[in-house]
Protein backbone atom coordinates (compact mmCIF):
# COMPACT_ATOMS: atom_id res chain seq x y z
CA UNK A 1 122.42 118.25 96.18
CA UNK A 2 123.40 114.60 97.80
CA UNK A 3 120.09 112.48 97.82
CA UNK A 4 118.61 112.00 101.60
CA UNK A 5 118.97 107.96 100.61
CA UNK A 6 119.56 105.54 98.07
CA UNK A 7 118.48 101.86 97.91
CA UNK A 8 119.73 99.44 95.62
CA UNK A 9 117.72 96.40 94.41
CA UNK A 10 117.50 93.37 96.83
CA UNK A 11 117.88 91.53 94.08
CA UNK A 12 121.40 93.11 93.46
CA UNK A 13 123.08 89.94 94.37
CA UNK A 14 121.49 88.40 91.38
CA UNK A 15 123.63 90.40 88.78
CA UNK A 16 125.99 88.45 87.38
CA UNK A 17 129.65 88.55 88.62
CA UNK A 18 131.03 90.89 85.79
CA UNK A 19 128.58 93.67 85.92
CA UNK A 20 130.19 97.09 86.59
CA UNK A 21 128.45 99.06 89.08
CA UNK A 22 128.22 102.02 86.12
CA UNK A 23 125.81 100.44 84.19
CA UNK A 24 122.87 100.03 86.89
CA UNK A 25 120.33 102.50 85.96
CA UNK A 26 119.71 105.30 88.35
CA UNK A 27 116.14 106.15 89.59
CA UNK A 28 115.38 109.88 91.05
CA UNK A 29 112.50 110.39 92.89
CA UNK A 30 110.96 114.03 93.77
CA UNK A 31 109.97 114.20 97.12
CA UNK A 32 110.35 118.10 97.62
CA UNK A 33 107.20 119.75 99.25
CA UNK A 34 105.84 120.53 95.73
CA UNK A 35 106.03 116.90 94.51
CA UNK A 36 104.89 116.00 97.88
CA UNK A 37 101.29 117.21 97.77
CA UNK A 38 100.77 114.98 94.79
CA UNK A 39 101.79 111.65 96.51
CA UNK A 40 105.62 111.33 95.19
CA UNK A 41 105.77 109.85 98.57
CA UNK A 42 103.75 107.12 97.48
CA UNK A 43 105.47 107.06 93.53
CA UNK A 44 108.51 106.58 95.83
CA UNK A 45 107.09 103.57 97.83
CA UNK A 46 106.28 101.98 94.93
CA UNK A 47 108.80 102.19 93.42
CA UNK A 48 110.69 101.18 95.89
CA UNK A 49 108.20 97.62 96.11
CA UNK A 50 109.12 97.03 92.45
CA UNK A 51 112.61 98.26 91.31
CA UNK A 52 114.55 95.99 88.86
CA UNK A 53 117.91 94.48 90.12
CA UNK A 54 119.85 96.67 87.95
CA UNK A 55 118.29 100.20 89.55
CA UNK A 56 119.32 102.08 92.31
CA UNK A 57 116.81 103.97 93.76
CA UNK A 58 117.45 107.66 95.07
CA UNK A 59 115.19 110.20 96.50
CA UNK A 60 116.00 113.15 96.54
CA UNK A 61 114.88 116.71 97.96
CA UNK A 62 113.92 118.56 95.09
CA UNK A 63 115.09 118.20 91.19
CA UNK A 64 114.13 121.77 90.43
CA UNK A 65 110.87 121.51 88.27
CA UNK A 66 108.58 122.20 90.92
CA UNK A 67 104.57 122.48 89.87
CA UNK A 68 104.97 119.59 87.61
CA UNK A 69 105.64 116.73 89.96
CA UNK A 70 105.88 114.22 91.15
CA UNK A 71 108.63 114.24 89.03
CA UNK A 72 110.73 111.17 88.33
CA UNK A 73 114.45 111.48 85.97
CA UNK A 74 115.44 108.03 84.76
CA UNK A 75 119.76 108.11 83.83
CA UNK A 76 120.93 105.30 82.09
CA UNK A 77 124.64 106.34 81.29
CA UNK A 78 124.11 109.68 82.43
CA UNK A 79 121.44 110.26 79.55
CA UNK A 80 118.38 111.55 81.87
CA UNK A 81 114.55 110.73 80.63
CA UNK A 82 112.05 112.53 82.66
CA UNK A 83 108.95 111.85 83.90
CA UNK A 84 106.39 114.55 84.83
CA UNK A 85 103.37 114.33 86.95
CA UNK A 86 103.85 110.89 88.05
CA UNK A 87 100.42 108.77 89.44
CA UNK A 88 101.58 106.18 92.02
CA UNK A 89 99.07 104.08 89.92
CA UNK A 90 101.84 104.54 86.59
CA UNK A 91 104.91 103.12 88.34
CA UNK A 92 104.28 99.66 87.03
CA UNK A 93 103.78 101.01 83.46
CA UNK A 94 107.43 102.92 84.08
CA UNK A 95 109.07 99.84 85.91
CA UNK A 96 107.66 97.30 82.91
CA UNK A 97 108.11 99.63 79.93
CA UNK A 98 111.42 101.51 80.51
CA UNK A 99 113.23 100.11 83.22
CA UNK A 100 112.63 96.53 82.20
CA UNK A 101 111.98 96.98 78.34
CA UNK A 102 114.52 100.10 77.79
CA UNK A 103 112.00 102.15 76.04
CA UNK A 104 110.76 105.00 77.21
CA UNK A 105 106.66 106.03 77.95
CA UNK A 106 106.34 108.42 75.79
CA UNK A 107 103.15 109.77 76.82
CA UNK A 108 104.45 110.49 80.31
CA UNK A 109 107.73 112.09 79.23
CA UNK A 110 107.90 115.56 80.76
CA UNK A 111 107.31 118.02 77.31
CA UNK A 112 109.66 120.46 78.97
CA UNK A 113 113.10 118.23 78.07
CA UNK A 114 111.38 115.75 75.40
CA UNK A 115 108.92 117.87 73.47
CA UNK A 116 108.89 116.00 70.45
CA UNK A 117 112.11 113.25 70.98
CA UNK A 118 109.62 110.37 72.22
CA UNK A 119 105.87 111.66 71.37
């Protein structure tokens, strides 16, 4: 399924020069119906307010885990790291900790993929 958008970073242009384009960091965010009764519209803003230079943003329909959202997959080299019942409140905590600091928060990793890699 093609996303509905994607945003990259304003910052972007502060990358330096010899950057490839494959190692930004991709961002999904959930905003099928399901995830959308539990604000992913609102995860998504935020986001979208605080997303590193080296992220590009992407929401997206529905990523198929629906009941658990707002759901939010992290690939970094096409290694995904979910994120399961996402508070719009716990997007700094995911922007800080893994998109800034590389290491994922383990006690919001979705137990479905990760059940005991990061806990």
């Amino acid at each position: 399924m093609e996303p509905e958008w994607r945003l990259r970073s304003q910052n972007i242009d502060r990358l330096p020069k010899n950057t490839p384009d494959s190692k930004l960091q991709k961002l999904l965010v959930c905003l099928g119906r399901s995830c959308r009764k539990y604000n992913s519209e609102q995860v998504f803003n935020n986001f979208k307010r605080n997303v590193p230079p080296n992220t590009e943003l992407i929401s997206i329909g529905c990523l198929g885990q629906c009941g658990n959202g707002p759901m939010v997959l992290v690939e970094v080299k096409s290694k995904p790291i979910w994120y399961s019942e996402v508070h719009p409140d716990e997007v700094a905590t995911i922007v800080k900790q893994h998109l800034i600091g590389k290491s994922p928060v383990k006690k919001m990793l979705y137990p479905k993929f990760h059940p005991q890699k990061y806990q």
